[in-house]
Protein backbone atom coordinates (compact mmCIF):
# COMPACT_ATOMS: atom_id res chain seq x y z
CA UNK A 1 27.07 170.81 150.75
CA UNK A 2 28.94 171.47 147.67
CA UNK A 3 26.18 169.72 145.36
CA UNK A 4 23.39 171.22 147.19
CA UNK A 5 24.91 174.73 146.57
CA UNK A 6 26.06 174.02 142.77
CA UNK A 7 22.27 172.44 142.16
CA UNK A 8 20.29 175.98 144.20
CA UNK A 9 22.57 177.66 141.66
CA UNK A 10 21.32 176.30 138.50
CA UNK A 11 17.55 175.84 140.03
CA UNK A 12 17.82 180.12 140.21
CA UNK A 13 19.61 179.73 136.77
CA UNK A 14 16.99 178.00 135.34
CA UNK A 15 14.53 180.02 136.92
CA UNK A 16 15.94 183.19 135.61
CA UNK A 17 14.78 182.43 132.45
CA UNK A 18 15.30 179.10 129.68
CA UNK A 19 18.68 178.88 128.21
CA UNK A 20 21.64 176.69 127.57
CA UNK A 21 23.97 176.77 130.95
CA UNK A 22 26.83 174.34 130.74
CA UNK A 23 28.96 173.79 133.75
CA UNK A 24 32.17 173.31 132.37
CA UNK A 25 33.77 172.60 135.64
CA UNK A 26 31.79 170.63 137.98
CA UNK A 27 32.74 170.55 141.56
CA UNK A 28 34.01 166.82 142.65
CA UNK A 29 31.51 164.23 142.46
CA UNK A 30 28.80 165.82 139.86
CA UNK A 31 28.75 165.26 136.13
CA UNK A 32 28.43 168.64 133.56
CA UNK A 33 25.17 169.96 133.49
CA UNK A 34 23.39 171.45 130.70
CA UNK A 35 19.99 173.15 130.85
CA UNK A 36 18.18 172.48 127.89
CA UNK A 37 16.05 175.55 125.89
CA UNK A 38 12.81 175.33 124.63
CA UNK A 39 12.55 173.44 121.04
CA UNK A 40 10.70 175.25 118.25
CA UNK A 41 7.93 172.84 118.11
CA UNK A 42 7.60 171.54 121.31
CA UNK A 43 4.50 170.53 122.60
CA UNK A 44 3.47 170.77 126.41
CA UNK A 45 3.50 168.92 129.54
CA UNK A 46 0.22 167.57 131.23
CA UNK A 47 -2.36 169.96 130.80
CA UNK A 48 -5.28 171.20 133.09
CA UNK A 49 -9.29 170.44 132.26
CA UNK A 50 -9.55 174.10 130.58
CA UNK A 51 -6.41 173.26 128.58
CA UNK A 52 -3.51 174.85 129.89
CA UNK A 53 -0.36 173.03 131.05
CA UNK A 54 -0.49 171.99 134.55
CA UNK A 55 1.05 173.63 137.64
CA UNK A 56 4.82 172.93 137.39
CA UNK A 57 4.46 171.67 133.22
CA UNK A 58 7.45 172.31 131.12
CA UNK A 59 8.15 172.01 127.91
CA UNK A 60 8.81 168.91 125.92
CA UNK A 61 12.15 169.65 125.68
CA UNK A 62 12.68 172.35 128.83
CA UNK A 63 11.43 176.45 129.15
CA UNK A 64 8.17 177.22 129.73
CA UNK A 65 4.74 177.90 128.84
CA UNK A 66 3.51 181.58 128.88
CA UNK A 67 -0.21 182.91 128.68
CA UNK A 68 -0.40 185.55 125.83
CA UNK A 69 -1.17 189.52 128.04
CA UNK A 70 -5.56 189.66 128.16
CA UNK A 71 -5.58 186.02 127.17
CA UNK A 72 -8.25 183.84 128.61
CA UNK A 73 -8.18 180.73 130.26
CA UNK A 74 -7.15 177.73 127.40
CA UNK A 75 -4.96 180.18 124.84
CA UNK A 76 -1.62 179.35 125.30
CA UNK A 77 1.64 180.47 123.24
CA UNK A 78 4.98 179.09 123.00
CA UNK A 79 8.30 181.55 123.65
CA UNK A 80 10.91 181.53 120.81
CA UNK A 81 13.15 178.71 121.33
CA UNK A 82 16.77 180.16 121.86
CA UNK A 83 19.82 178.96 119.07
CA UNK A 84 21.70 177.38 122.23
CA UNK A 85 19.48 174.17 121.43
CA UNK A 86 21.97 172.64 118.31
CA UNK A 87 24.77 173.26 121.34
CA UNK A 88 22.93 170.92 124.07
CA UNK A 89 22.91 168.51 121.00
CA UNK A 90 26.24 168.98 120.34
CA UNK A 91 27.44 168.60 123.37
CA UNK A 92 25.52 165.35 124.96
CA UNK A 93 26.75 163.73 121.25
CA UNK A 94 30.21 164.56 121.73
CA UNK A 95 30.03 163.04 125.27
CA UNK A 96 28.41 160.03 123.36
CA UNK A 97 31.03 159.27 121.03
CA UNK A 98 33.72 159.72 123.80
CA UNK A 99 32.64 156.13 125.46
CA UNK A 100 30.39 158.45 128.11
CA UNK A 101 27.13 158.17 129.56
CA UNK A 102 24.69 160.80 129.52
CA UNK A 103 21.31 161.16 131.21
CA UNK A 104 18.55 162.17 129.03
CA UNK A 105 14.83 163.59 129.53
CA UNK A 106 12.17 161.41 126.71
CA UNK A 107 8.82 161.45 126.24
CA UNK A 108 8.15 159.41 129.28
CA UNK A 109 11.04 159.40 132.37
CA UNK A 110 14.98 160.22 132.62
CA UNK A 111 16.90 157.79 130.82
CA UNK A 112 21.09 157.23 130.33
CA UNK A 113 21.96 156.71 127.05
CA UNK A 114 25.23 155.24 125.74
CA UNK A 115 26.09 154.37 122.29
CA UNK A 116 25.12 150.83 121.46
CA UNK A 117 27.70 150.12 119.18
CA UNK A 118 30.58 150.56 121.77
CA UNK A 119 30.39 147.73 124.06
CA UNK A 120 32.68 149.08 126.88
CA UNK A 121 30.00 151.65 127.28
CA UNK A 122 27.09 148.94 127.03
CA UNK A 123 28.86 147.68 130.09
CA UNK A 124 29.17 151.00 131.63
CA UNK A 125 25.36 151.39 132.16
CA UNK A 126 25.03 147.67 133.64
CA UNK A 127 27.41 148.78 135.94
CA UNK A 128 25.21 152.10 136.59
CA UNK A 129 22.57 150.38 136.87
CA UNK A 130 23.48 147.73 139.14
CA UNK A 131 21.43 145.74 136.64
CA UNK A 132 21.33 141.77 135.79
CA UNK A 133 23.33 141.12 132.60
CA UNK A 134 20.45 139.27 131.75
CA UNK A 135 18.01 142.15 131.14
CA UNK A 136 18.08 143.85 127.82
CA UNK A 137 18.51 147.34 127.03
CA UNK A 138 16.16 148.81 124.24
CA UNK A 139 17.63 150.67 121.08
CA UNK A 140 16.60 154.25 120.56
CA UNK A 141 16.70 156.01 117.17
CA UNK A 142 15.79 159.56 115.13
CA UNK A 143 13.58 158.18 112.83
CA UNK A 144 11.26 155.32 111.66
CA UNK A 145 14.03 154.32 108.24
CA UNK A 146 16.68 153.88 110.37
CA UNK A 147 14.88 150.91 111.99
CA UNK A 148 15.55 148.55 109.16
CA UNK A 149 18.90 148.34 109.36
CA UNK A 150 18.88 147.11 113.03
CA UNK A 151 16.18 144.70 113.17
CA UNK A 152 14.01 142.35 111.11
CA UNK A 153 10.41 143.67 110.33
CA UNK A 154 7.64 141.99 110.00
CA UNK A 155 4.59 144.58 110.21
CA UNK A 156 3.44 147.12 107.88
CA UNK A 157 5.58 150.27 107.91
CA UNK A 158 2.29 151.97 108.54
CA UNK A 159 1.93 150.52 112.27
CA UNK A 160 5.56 151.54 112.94
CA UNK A 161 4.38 155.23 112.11
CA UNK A 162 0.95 154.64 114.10
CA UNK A 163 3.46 153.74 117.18
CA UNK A 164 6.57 155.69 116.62
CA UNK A 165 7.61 158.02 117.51
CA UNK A 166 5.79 157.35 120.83
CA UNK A 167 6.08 156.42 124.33
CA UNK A 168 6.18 152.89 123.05
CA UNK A 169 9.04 150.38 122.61
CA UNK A 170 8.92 147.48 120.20
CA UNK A 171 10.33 144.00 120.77
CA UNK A 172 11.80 142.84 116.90
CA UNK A 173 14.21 140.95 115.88
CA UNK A 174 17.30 142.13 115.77
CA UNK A 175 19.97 141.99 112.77
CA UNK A 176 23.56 141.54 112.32
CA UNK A 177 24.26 144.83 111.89
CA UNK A 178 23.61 145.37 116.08
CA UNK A 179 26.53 145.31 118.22
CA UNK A 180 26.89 141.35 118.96
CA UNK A 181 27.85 142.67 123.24
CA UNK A 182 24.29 144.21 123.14
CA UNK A 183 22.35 141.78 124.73
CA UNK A 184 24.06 138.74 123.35
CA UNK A 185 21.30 136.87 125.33
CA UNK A 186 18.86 137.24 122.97
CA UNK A 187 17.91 137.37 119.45
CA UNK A 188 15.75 140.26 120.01
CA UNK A 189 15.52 143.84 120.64
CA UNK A 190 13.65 146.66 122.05
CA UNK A 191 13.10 149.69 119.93
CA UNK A 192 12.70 153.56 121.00
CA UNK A 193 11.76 156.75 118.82
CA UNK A 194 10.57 158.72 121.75
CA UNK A 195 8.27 161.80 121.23
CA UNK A 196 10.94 164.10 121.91
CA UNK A 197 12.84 166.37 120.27
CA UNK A 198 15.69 166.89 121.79
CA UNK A 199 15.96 162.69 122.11
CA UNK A 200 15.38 162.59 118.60
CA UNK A 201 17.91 165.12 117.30
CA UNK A 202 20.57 163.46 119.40
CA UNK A 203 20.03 160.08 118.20
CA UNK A 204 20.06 161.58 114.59
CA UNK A 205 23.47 163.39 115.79
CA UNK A 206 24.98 159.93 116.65
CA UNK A 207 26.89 157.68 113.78
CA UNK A 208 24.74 154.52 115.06
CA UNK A 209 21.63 153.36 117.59
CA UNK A 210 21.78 154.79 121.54
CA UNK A 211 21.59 152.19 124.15
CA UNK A 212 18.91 153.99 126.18
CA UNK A 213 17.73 152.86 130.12
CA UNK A 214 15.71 154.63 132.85
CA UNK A 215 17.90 156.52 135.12
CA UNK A 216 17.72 154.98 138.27
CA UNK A 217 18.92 152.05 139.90
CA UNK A 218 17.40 148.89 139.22
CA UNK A 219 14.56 147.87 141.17
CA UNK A 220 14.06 151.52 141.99
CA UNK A 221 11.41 153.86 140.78
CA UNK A 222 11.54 155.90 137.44
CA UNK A 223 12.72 159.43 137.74
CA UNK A 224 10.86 162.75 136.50
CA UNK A 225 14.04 164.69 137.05
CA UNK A 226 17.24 165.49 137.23
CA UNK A 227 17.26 166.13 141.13
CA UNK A 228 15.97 162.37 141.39
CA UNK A 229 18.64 160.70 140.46
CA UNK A 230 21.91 162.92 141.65
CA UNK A 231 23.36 159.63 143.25
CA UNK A 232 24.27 158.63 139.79
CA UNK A 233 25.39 162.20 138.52
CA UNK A 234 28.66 160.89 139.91
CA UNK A 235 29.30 157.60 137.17
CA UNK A 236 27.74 160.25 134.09
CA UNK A 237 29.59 162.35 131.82
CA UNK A 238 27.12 164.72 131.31
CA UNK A 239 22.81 165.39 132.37
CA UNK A 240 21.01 167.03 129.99
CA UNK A 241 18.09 168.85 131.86
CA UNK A 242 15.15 169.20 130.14
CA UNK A 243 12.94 170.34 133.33
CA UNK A 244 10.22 168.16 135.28
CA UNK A 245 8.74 165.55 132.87
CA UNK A 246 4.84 165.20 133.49
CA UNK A 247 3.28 165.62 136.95
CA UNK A 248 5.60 165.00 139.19
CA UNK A 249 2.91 164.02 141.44
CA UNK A 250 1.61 161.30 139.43
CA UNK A 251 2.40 157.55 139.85
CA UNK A 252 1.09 156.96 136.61
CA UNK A 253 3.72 159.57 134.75
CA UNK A 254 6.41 156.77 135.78
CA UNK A 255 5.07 154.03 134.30
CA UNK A 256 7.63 154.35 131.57
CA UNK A 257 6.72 152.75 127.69
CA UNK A 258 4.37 150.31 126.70
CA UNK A 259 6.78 147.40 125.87
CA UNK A 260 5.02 145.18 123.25
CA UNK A 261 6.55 142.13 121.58
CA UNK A 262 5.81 141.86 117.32
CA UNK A 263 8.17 139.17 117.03
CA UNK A 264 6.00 136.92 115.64
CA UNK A 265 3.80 137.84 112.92
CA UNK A 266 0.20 138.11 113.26
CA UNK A 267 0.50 138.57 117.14
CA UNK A 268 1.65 140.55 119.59
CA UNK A 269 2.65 140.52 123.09
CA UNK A 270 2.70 142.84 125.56
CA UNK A 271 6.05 142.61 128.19
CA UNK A 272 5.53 145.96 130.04
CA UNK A 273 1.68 147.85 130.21
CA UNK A 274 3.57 151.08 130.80
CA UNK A 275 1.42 154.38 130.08
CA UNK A 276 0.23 153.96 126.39
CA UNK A 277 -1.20 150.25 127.15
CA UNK A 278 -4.36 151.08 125.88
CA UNK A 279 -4.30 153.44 122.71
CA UNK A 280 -1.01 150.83 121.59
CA UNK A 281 -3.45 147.74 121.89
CA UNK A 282 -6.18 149.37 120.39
CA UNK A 283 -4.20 150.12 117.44
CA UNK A 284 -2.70 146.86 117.21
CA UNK A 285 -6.00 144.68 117.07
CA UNK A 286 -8.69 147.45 115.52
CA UNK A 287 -6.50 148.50 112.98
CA UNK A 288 -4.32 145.93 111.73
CA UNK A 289 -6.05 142.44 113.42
CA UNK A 290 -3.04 141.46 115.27
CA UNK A 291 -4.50 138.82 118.08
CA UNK A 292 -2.42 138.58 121.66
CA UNK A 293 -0.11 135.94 121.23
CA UNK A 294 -1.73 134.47 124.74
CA UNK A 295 -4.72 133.42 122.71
């Protein structure tokens, strides 16, 4: 009853109007909450056939859309984004850096992020997860550079920046300089830059690569927000609430990244359709003649 009243409270909170709303003292059994504020920039959720974001759309990175007064149908602006945003960054890094986890909203579903580098926290989210040891977790990072000094490229920098940042992850080879506990299974590694800018101004905020996941429990669907997953609120240091992601409605808005393997050079692979399959292929084979490593 406790939750359910703490989580009405910040649903009429939110409601009231975006803003940054930490709870510095949860009640037992919930991790801090912070409501994140519109980013300057932002683009919007799913959008309607005239346009317009859909029914329930939020921001990229939370707030709202609003219709401009004796504006038709189609002309949408964006309200100011409030300073409290550098705080939300603030504070899901600090939590970061302390050994916590911290759920996230991206470009695609909620994800919990650790910091790959500390491997106490790497086993943290298996433990979350309830996942097999023997299933990776991807890497997510601010920017394109900061790629080459975790993994071994072999394509173009210009396909990196066709696919990145995007709601695509790419399998490469991983170097030395990734934390040996990070999937020690393997000599490769998923990528992330998602098309997000609160994700992408945290990872910039952090002295090395995220460990990022969904946030759910293995085996169990992808979550659009933060009410979805509350069972794990418990085993989180802090959930970063960046309002519904896509249509909530929408099997295909859980889908999660396109996963494609570029391992090997002149081929790719695809591990995971997920909901860029077919702008990520097309890009792969029109533009730079990579052939499906099946063939």
């Amino acid at each position: 009853m406790a939750r359910a009243a703490r989580l009405l409270a910040l649903a009429a909170e939110r409601a009231a109007g975006p803003g940054l709303a930490p709870v510095p003292a949860p009640v037992p059994g919930c991790a801090r909450l912070v409501l994140l504020p519109p980013a300057r920039g932002a683009r919007p959720g799913p959008q309607g056939a005239r346009g317009e974001p859909a029914e329930g759309a939020g921001w990229a990175g939370g707030g709202s859309w609003a219709a401009p007064e004796g504006a038709g149908r189609g002309r949408w602006r964006r309200e100011p984004g409030p300073a409290e945003w550098s705080e939300a960054v603030a504070a899901a890094a600090g939590a970061l850096q302390a050994g916590g986890l911290v759920a996230v909203p991206t470009d695609t579903v909620y994800g919990v992020a650790c910091l790959a580098q500390d491997s106490a926290a790497v086993r943290s989210i298996y433990s979350l997860k309830g996942r097999n040891g023997a299933k990776p977790l991807a890497i997510c990072l601010g920017d394109v550079e900061r790629l080459y000094r975790y993994c071994h490229v072999n394509v173009p920098e210009e396909l990196l920046r066709d696919l990145l940042p995007g709601p695509v992850t790419l399998v490469l080879e991983r170097s030395e300089e990734l934390n040996k506990d990070l999937n020690p299974f393997t000599s490769l590694v998923g990528v992330r830059i998602p098309d997000h800018p609160f994700m992408r101004d945290l990872a910039r905020a952090c002295p090395g690569p995220l460990a990022l996941t969904s946030a759910n429990i293995s085996s169990q669907g992808s979550t659009l927000s933060v009410l979805e997953f509350q069972d794990l609120w418990p085993q989180l240091s802090l959930v970063v609430d960046g309002g519904p992601i896509g249509d909530m409605q929408s099997p295909e808005c859980r889908l999660g990244s396109t996963v494609v393997d570029l391992s090997v050079s002149g081929k790719f692979s695809i591990i995971r359709p997920g909901c860029a399959l077919t702008p990520t292929v097309e890009i792969l084979k029109k533009k730079y003649g990579l052939e499906p490593e099946s063939s």
